[in-house]
PDB file of N, CA and C in Angstrom:
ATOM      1  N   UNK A   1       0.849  -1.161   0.000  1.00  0.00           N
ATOM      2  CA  UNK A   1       0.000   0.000   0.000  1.00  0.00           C
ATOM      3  C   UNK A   1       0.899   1.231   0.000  1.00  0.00           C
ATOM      4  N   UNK A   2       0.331   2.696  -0.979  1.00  0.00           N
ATOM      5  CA  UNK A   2       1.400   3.310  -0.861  1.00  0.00           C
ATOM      6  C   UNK A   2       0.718   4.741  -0.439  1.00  0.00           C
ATOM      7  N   UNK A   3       1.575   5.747  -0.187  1.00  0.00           N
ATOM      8  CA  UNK A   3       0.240   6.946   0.086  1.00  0.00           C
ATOM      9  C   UNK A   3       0.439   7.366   1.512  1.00  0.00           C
ATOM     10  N   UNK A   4       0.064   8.519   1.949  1.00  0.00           N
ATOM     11  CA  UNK A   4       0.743   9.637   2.447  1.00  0.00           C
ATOM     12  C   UNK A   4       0.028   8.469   4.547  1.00  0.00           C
ATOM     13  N   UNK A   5       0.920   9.349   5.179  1.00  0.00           N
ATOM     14  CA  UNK A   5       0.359   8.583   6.465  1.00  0.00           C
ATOM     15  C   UNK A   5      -0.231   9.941   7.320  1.00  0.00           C
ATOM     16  N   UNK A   6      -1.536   9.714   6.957  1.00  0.00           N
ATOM     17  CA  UNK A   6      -2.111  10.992   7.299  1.00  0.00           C
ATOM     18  C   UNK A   6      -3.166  10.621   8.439  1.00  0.00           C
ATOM     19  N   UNK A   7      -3.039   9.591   8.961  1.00  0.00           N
ATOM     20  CA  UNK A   7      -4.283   9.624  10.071  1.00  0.00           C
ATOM     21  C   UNK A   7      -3.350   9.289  11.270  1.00  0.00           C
ATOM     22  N   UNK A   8      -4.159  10.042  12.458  1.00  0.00           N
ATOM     23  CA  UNK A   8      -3.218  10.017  13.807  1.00  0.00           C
ATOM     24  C   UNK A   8      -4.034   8.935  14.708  1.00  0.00           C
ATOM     25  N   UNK A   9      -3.266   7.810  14.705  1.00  0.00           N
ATOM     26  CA  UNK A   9      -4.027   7.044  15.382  1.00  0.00           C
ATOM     27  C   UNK A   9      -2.990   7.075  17.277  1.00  0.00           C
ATOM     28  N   UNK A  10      -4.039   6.770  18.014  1.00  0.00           N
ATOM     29  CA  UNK A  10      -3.613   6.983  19.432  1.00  0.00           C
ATOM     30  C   UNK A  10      -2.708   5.754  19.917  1.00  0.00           C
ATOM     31  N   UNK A  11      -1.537   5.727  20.435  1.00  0.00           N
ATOM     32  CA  UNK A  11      -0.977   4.648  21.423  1.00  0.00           C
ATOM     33  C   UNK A  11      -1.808   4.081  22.643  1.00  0.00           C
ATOM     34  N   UNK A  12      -2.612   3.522  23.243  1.00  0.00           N
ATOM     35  CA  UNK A  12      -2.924   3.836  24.386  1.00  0.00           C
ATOM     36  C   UNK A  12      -2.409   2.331  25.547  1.00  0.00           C
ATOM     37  N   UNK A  13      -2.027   3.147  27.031  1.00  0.00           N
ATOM     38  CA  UNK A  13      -1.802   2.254  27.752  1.00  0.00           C
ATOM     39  C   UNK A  13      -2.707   2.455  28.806  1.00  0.00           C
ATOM     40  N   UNK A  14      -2.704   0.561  29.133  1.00  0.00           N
ATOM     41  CA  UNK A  14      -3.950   0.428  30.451  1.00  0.00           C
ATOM     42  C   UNK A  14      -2.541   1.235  31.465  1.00  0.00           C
ATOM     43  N   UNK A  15      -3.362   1.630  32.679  1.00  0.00           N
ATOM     44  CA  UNK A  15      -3.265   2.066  34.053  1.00  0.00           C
ATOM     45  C   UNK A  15      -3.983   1.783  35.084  1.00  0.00           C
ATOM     46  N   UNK A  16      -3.199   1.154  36.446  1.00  0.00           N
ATOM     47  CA  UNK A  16      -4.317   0.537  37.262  1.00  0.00           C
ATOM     48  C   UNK A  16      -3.498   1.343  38.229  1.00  0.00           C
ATOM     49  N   UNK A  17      -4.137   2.034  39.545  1.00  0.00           N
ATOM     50  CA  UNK A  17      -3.627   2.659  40.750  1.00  0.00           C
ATOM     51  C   UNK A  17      -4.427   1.847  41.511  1.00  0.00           C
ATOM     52  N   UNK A  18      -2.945   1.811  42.779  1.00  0.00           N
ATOM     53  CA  UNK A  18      -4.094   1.346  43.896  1.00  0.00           C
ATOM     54  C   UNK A  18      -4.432   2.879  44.898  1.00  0.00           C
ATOM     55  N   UNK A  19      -5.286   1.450  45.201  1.00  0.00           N
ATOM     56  CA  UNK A  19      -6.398   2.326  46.487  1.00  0.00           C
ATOM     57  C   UNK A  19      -6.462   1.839  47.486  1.00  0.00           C
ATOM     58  N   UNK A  20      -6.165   3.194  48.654  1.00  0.00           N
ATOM     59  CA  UNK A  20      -6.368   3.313  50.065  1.00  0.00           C
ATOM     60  C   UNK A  20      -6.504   1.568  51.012  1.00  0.00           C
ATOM     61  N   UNK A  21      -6.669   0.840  50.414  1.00  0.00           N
ATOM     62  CA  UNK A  21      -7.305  -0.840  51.274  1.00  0.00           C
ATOM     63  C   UNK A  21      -6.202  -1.528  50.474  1.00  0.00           C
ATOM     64  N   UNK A  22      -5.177  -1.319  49.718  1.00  0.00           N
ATOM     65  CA  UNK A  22      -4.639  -1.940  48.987  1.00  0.00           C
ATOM     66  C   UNK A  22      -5.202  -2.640  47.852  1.00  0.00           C
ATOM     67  N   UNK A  23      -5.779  -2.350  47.797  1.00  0.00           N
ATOM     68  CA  UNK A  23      -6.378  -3.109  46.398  1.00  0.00           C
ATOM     69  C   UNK A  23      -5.809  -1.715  45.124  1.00  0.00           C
ATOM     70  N   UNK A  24      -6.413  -2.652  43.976  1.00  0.00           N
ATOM     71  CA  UNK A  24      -6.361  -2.025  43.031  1.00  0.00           C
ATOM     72  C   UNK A  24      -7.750  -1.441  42.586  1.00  0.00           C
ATOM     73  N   UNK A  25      -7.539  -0.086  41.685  1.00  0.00           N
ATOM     74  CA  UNK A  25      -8.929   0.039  40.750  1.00  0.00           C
ATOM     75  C   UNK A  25      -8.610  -0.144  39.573  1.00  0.00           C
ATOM     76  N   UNK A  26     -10.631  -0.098  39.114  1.00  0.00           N
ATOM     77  CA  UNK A  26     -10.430  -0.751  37.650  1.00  0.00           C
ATOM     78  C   UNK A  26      -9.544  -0.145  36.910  1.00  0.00           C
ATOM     79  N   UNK A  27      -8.552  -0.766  35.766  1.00  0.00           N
ATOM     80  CA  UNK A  27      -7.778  -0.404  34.872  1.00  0.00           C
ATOM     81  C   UNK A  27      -8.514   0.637  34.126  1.00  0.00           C
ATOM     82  N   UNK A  28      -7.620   1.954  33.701  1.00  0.00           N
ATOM     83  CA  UNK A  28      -8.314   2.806  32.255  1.00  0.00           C
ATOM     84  C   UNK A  28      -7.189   3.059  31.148  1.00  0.00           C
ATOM     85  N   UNK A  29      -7.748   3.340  29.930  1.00  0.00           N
ATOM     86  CA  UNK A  29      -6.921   3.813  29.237  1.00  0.00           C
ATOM     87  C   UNK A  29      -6.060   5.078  29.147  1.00  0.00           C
ATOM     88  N   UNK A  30      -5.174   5.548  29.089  1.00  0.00           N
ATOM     89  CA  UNK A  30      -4.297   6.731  28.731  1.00  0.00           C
ATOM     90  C   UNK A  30      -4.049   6.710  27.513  1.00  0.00           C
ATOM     91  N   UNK A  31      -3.300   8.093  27.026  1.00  0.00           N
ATOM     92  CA  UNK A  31      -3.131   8.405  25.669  1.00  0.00           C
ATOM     93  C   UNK A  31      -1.732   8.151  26.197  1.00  0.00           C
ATOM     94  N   UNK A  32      -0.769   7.808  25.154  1.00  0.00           N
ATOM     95  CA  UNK A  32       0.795   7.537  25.232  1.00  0.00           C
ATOM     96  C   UNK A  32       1.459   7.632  23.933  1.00  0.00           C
ATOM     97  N   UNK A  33       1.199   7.751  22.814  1.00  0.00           N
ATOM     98  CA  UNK A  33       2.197   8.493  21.818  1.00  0.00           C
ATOM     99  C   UNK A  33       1.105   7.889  20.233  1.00  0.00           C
ATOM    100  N   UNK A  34       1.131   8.895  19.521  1.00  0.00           N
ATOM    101  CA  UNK A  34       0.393   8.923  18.325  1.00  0.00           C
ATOM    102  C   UNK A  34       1.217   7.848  17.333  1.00  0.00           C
ATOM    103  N   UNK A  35       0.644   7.755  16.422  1.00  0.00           N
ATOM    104  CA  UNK A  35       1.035   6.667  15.448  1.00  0.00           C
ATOM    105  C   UNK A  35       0.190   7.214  14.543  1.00  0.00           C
ATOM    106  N   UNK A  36       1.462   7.562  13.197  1.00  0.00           N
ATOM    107  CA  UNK A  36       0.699   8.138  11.986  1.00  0.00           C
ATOM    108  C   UNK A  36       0.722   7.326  11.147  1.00  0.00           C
ATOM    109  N   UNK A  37      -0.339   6.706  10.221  1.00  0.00           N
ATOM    110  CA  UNK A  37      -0.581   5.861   9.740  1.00  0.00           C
ATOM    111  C   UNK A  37      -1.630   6.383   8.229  1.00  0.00           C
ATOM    112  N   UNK A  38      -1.433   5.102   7.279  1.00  0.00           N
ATOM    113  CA  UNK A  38      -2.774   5.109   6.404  1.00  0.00           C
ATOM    114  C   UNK A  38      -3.535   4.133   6.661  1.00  0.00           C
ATOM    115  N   UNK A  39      -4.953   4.673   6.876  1.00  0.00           N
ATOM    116  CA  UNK A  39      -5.831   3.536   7.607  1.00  0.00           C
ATOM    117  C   UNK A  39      -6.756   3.263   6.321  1.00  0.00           C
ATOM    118  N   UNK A  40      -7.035   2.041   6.321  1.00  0.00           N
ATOM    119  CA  UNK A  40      -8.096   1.525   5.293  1.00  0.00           C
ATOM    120  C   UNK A  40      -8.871   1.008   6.154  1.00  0.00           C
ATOM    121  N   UNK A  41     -10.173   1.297   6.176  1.00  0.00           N
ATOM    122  CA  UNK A  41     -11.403  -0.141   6.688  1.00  0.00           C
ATOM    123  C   UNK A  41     -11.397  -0.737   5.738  1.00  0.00           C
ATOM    124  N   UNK A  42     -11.627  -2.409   6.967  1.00  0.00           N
ATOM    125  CA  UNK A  42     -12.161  -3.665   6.279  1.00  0.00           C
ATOM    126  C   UNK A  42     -13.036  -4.108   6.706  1.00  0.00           C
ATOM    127  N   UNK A  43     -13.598  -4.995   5.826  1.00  0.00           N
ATOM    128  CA  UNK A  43     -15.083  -5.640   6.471  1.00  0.00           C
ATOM    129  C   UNK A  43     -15.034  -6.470   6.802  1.00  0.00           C
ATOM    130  N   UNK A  44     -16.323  -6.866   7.757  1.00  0.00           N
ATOM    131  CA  UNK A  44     -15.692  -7.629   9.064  1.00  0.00           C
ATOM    132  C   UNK A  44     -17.441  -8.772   8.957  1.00  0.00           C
ATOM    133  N   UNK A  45     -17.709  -9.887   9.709  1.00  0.00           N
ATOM    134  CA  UNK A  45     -18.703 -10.749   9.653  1.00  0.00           C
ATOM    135  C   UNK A  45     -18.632 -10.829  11.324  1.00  0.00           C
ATOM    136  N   UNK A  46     -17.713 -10.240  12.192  1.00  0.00           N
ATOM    137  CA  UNK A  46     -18.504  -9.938  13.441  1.00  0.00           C
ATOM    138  C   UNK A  46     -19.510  -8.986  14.168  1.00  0.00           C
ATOM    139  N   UNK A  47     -20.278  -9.558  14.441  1.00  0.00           N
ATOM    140  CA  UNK A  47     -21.332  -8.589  15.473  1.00  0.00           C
ATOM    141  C   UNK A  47     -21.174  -9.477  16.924  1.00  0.00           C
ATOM    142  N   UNK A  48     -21.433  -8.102  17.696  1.00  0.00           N
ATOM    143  CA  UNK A  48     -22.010  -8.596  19.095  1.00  0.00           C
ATOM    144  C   UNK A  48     -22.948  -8.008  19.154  1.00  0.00           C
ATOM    145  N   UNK A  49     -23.626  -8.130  20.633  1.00  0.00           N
ATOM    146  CA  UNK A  49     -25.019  -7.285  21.163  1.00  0.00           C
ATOM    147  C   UNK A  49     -24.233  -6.338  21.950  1.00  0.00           C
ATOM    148  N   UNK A  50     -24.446  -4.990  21.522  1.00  0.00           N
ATOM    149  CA  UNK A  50     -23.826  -3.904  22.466  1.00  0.00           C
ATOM    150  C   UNK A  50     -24.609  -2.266  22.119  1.00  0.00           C
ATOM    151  N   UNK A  51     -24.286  -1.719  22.785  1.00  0.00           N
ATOM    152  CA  UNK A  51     -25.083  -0.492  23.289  1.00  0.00           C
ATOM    153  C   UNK A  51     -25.310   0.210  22.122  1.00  0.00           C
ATOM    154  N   UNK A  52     -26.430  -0.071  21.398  1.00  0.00           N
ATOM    155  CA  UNK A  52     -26.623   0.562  20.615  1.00  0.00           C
ATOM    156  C   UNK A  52     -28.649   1.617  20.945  1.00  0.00           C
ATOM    157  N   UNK A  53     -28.961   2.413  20.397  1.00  0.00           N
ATOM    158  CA  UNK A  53     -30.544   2.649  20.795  1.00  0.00           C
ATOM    159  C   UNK A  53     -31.371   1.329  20.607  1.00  0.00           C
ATOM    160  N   UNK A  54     -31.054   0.750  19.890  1.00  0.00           N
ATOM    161  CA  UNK A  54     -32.205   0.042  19.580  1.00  0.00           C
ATOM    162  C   UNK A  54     -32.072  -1.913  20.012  1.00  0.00           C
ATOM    163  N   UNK A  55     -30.526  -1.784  20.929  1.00  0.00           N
ATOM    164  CA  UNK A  55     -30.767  -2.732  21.735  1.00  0.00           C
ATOM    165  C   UNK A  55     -29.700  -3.908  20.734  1.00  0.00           C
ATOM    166  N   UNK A  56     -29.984  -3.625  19.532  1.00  0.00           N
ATOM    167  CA  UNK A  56     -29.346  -4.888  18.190  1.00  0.00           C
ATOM    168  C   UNK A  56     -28.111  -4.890  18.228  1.00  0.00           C
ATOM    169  N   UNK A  57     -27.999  -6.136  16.858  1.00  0.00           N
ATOM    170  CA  UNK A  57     -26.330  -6.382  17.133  1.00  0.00           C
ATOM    171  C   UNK A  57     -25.591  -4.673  16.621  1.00  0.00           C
ATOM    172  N   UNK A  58     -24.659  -4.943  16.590  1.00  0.00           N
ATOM    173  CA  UNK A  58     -23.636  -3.921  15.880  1.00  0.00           C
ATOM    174  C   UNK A  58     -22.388  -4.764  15.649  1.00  0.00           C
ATOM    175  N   UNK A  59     -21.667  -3.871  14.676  1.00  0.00           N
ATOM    176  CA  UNK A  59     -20.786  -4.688  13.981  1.00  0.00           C
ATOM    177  C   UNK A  59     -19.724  -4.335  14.276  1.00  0.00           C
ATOM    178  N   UNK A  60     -18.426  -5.104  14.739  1.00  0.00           N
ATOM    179  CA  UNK A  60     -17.279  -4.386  15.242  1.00  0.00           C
ATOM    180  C   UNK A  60     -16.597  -4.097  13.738  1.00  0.00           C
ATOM    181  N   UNK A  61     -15.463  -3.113  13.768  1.00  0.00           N
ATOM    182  CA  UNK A  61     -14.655  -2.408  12.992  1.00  0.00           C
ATOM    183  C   UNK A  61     -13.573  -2.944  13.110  1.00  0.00           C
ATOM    184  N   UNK A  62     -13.057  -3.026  11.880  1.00  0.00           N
ATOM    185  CA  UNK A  62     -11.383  -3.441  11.709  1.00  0.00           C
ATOM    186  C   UNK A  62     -10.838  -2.638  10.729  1.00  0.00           C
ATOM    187  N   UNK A  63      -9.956  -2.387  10.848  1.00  0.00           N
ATOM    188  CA  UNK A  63      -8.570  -1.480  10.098  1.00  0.00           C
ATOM    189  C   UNK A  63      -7.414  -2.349   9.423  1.00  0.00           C
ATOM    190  N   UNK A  64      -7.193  -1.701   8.451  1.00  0.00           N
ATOM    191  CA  UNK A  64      -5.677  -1.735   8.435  1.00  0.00           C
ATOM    192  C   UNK A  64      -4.938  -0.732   8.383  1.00  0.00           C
ATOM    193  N   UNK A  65      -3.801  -0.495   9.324  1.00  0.00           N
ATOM    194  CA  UNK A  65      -3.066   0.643   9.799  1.00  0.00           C
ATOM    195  C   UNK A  65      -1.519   0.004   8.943  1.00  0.00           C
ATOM    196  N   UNK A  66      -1.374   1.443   7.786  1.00  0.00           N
ATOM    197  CA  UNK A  66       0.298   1.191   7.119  1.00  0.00           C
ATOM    198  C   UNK A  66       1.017   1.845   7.819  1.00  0.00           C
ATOM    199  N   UNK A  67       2.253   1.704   8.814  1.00  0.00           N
ATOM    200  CA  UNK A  67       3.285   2.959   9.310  1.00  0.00           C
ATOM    201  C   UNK A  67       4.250   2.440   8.437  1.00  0.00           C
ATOM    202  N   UNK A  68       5.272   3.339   9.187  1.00  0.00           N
ATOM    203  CA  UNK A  68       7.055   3.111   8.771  1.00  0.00           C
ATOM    204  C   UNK A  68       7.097   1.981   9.951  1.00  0.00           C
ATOM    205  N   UNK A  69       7.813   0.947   9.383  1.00  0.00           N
ATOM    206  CA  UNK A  69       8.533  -0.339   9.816  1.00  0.00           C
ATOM    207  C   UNK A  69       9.150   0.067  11.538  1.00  0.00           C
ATOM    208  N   UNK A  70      10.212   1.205  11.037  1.00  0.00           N
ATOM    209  CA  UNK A  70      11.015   1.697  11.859  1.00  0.00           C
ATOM    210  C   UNK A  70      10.017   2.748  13.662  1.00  0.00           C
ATOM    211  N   UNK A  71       9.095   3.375  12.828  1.00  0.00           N
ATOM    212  CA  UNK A  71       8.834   3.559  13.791  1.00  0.00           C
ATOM    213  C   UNK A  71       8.143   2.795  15.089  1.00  0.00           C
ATOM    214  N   UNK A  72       6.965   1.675  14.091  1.00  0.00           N
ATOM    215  CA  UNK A  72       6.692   0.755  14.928  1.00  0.00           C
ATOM    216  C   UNK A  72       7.688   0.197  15.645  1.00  0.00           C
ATOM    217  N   UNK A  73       8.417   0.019  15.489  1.00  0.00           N
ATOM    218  CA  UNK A  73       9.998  -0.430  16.293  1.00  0.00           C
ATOM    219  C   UNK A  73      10.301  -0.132  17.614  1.00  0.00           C
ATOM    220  N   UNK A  74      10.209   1.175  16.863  1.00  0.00           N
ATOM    221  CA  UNK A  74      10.627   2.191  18.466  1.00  0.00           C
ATOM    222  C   UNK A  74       9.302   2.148  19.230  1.00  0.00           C
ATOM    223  N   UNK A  75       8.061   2.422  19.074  1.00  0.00           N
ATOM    224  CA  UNK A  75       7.063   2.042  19.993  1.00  0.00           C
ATOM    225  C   UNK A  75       7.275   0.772  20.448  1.00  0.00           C
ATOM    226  N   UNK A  76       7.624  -0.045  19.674  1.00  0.00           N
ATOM    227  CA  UNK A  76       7.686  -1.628  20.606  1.00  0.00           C
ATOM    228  C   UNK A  76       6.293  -2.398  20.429  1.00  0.00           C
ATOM    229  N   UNK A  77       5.653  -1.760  19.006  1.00  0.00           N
ATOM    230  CA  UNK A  77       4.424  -2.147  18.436  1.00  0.00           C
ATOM    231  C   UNK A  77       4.121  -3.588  18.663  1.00  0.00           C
ATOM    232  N   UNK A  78       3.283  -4.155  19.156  1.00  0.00           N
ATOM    233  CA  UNK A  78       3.136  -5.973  18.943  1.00  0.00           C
ATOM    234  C   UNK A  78       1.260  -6.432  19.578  1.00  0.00           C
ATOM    235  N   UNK A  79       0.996  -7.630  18.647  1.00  0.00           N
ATOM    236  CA  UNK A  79      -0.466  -7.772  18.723  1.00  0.00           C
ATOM    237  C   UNK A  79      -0.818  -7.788  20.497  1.00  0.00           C
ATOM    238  N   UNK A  80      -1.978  -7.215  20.533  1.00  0.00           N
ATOM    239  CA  UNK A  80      -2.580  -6.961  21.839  1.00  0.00           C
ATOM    240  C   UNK A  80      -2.390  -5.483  22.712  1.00  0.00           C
ATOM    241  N   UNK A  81      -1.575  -4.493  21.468  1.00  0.00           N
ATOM    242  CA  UNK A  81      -1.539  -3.115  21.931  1.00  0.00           C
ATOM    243  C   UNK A  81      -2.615  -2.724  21.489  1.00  0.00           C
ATOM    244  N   UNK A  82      -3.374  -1.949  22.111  1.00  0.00           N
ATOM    245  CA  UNK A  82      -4.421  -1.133  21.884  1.00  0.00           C
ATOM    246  C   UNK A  82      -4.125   0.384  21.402  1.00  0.00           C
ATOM    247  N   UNK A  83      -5.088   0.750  20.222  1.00  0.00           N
ATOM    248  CA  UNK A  83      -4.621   2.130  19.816  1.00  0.00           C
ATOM    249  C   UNK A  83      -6.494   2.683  19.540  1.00  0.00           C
ATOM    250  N   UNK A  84      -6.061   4.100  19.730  1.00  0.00           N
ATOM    251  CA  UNK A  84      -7.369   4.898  19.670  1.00  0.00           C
ATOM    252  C   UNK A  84      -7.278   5.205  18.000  1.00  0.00           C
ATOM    253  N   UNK A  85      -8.790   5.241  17.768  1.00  0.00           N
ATOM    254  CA  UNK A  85      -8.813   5.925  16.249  1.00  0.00           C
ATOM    255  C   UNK A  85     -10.787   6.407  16.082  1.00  0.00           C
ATOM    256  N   UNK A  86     -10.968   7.536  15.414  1.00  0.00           N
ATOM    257  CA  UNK A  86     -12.126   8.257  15.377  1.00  0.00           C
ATOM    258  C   UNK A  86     -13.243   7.318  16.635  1.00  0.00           C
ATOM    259  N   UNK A  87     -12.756   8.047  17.680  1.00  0.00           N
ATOM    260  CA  UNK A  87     -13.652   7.611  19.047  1.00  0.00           C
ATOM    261  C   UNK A  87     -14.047   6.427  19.414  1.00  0.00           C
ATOM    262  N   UNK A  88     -12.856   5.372  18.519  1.00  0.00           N
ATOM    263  CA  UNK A  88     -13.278   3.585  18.423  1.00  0.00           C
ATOM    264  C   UNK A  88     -11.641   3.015  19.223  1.00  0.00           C
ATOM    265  N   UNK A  89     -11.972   2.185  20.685  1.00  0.00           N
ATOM    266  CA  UNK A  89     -10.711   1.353  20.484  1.00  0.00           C
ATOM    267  C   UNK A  89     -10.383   0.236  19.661  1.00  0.00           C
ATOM    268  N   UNK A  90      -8.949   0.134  19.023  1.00  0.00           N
ATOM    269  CA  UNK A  90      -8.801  -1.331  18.207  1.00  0.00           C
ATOM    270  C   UNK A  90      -7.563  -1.827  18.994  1.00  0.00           C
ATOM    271  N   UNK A  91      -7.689  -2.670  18.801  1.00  0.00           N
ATOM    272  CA  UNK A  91      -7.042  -4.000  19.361  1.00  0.00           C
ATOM    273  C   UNK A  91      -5.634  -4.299  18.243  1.00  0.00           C
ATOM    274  N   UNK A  92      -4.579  -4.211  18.749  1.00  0.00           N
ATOM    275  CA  UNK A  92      -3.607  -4.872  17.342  1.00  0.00           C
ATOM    276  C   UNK A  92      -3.446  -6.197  17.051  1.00  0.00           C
ATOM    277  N   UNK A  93      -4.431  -6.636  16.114  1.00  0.00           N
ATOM    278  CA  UNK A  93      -4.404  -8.571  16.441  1.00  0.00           C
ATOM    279  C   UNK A  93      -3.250  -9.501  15.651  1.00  0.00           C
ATOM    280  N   UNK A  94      -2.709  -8.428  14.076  1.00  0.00           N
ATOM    281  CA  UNK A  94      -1.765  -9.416  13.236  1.00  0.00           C
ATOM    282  C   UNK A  94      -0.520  -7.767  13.361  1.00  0.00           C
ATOM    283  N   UNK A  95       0.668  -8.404  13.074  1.00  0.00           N
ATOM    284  CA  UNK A  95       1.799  -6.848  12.377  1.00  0.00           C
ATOM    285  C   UNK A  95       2.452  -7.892  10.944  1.00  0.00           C
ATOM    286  N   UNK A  96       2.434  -7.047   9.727  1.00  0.00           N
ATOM    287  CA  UNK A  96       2.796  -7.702   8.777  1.00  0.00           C
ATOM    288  C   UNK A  96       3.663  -7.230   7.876  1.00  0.00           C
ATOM    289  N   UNK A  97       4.865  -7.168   6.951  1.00  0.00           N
ATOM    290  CA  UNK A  97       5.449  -6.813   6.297  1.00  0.00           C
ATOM    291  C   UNK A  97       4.620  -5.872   4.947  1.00  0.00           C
ATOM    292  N   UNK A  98       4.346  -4.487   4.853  1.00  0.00           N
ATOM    293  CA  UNK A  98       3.585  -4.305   3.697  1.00  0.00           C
ATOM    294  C   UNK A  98       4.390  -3.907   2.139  1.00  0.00           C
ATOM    295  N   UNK A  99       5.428  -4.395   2.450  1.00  0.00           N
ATOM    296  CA  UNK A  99       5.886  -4.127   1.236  1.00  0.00           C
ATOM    297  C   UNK A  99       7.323  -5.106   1.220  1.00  0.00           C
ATOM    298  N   UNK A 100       8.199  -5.058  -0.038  1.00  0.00           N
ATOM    299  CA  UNK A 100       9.262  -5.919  -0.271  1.00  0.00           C
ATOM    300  C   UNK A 100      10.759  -5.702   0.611  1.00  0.00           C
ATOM    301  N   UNK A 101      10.594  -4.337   0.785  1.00  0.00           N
ATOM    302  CA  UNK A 101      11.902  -3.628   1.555  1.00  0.00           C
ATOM    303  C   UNK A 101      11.902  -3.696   2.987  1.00  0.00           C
ATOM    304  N   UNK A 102      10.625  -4.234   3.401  1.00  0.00           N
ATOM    305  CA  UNK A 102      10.152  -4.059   4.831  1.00  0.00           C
ATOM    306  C   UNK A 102      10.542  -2.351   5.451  1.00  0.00           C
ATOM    307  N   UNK A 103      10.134  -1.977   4.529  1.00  0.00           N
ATOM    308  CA  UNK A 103      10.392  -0.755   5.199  1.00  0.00           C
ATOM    309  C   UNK A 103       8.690  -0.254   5.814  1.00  0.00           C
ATOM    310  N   UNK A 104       8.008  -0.496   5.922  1.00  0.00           N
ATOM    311  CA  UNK A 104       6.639  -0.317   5.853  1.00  0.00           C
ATOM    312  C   UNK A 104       5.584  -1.370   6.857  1.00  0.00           C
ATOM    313  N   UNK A 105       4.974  -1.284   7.798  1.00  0.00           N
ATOM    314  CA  UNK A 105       4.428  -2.467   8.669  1.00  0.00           C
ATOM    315  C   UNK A 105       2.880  -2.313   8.001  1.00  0.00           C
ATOM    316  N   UNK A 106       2.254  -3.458   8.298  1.00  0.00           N
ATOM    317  CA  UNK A 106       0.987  -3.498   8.508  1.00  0.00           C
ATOM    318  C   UNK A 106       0.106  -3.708   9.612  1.00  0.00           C
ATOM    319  N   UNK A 107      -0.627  -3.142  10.627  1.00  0.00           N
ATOM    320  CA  UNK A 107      -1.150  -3.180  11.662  1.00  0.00           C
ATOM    321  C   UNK A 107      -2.691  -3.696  11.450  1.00  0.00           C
ATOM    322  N   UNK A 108      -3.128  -4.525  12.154  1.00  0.00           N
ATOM    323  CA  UNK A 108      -4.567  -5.337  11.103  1.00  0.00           C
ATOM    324  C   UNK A 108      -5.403  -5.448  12.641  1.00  0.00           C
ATOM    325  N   UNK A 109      -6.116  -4.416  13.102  1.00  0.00           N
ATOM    326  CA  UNK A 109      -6.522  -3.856  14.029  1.00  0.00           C
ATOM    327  C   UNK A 109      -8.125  -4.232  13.981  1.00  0.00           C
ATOM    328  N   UNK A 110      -8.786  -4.786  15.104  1.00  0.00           N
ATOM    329  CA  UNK A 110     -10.458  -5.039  15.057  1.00  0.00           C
ATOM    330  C   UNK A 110     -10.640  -4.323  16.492  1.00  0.00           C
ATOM    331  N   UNK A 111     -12.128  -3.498  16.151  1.00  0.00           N
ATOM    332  CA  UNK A 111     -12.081  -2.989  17.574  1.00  0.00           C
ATOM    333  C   UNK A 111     -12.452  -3.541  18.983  1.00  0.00           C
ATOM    334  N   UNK A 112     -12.532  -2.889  19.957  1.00  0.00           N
ATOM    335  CA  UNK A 112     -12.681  -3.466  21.319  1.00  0.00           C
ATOM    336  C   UNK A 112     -13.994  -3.032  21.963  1.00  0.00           C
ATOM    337  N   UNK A 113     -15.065  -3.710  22.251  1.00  0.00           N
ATOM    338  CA  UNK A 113     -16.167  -3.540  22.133  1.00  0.00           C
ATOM    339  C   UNK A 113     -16.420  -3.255  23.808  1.00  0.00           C
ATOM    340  N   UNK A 114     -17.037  -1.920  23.661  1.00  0.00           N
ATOM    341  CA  UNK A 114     -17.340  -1.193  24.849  1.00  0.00           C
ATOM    342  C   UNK A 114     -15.981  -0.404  25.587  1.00  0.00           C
ATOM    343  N   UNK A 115     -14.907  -0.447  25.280  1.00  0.00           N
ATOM    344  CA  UNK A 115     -13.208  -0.062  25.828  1.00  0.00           C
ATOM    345  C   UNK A 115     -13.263   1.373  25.632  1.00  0.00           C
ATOM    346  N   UNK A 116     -14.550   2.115  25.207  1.00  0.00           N
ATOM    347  CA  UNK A 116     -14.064   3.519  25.133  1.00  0.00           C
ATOM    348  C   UNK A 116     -14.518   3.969  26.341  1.00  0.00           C
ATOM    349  N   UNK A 117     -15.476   3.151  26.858  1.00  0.00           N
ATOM    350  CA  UNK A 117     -15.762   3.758  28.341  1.00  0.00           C
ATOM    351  C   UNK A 117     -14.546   3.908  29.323  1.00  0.00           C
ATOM    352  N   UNK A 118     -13.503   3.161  29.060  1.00  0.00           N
ATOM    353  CA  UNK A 118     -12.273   3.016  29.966  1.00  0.00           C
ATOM    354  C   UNK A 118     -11.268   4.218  29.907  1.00  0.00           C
ATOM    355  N   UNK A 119     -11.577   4.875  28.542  1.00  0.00           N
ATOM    356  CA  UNK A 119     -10.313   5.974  28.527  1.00  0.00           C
ATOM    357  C   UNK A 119     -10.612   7.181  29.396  1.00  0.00           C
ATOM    358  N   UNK A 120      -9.585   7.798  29.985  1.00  0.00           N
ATOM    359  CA  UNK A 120      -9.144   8.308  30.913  1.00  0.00           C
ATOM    360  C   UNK A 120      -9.354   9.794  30.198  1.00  0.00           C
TER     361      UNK A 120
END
């Protein structure tokens, strides 16, 4: 895939503090460093039942996110990082070579159903 990396997709890391009894509270998301990318949607044959008005399924979202090879690097990019993108969390489930030089990653991202309530 070739073409400019114009969408800012979010890094995000869980955070859990404890509290006063020693315990912990629930984990939330933080913002932790952007990732510029070209995002394509793909279509997807999952639904769950989730908060929608009218009670029905909805369909989760998947991406594919192109960066530079190199920068994913330096984030320390790998499946099960979570990244923010237009008010949806995705999940990083595959990372793939997108081109011959490997200069270029592929990030193959499905979202996380209900996880935006968690960001911070």
């Amino acid at each position: 895939m070739s073409g400019a990396l114009k969408n800012k997709l979010i890094l995000l890391r869980r955070t859990q503090t404890a509290d006063l009894g020693g315990g912990a509270s629930a984990p939330t998301l933080s913002a932790d460093k952007a990732v510029w990318a070209s995002v394509e949607r793909l279509t997807t044959a999952q639904d769950f039942l989730g908060p929608r008005g009218d009670g029905g399924r909805r369909r989760l979202k998947r991406i594919a996110a192109t960066t530079r090879a190199a920068h994913a690097a330096q984030l320390e990019l790998a499946p099960g990082d979570l990244l923010a993108f237009e008010a949806c969390v995705f999940e990083i489930m595959s990372i793939a070579s997108a081109d011959t030089r490997e200069r270029r990653v592929t990030l193959v991202c499905e979202e996380v159903a209900g996880a935006e309530a968690a960001l911070s």
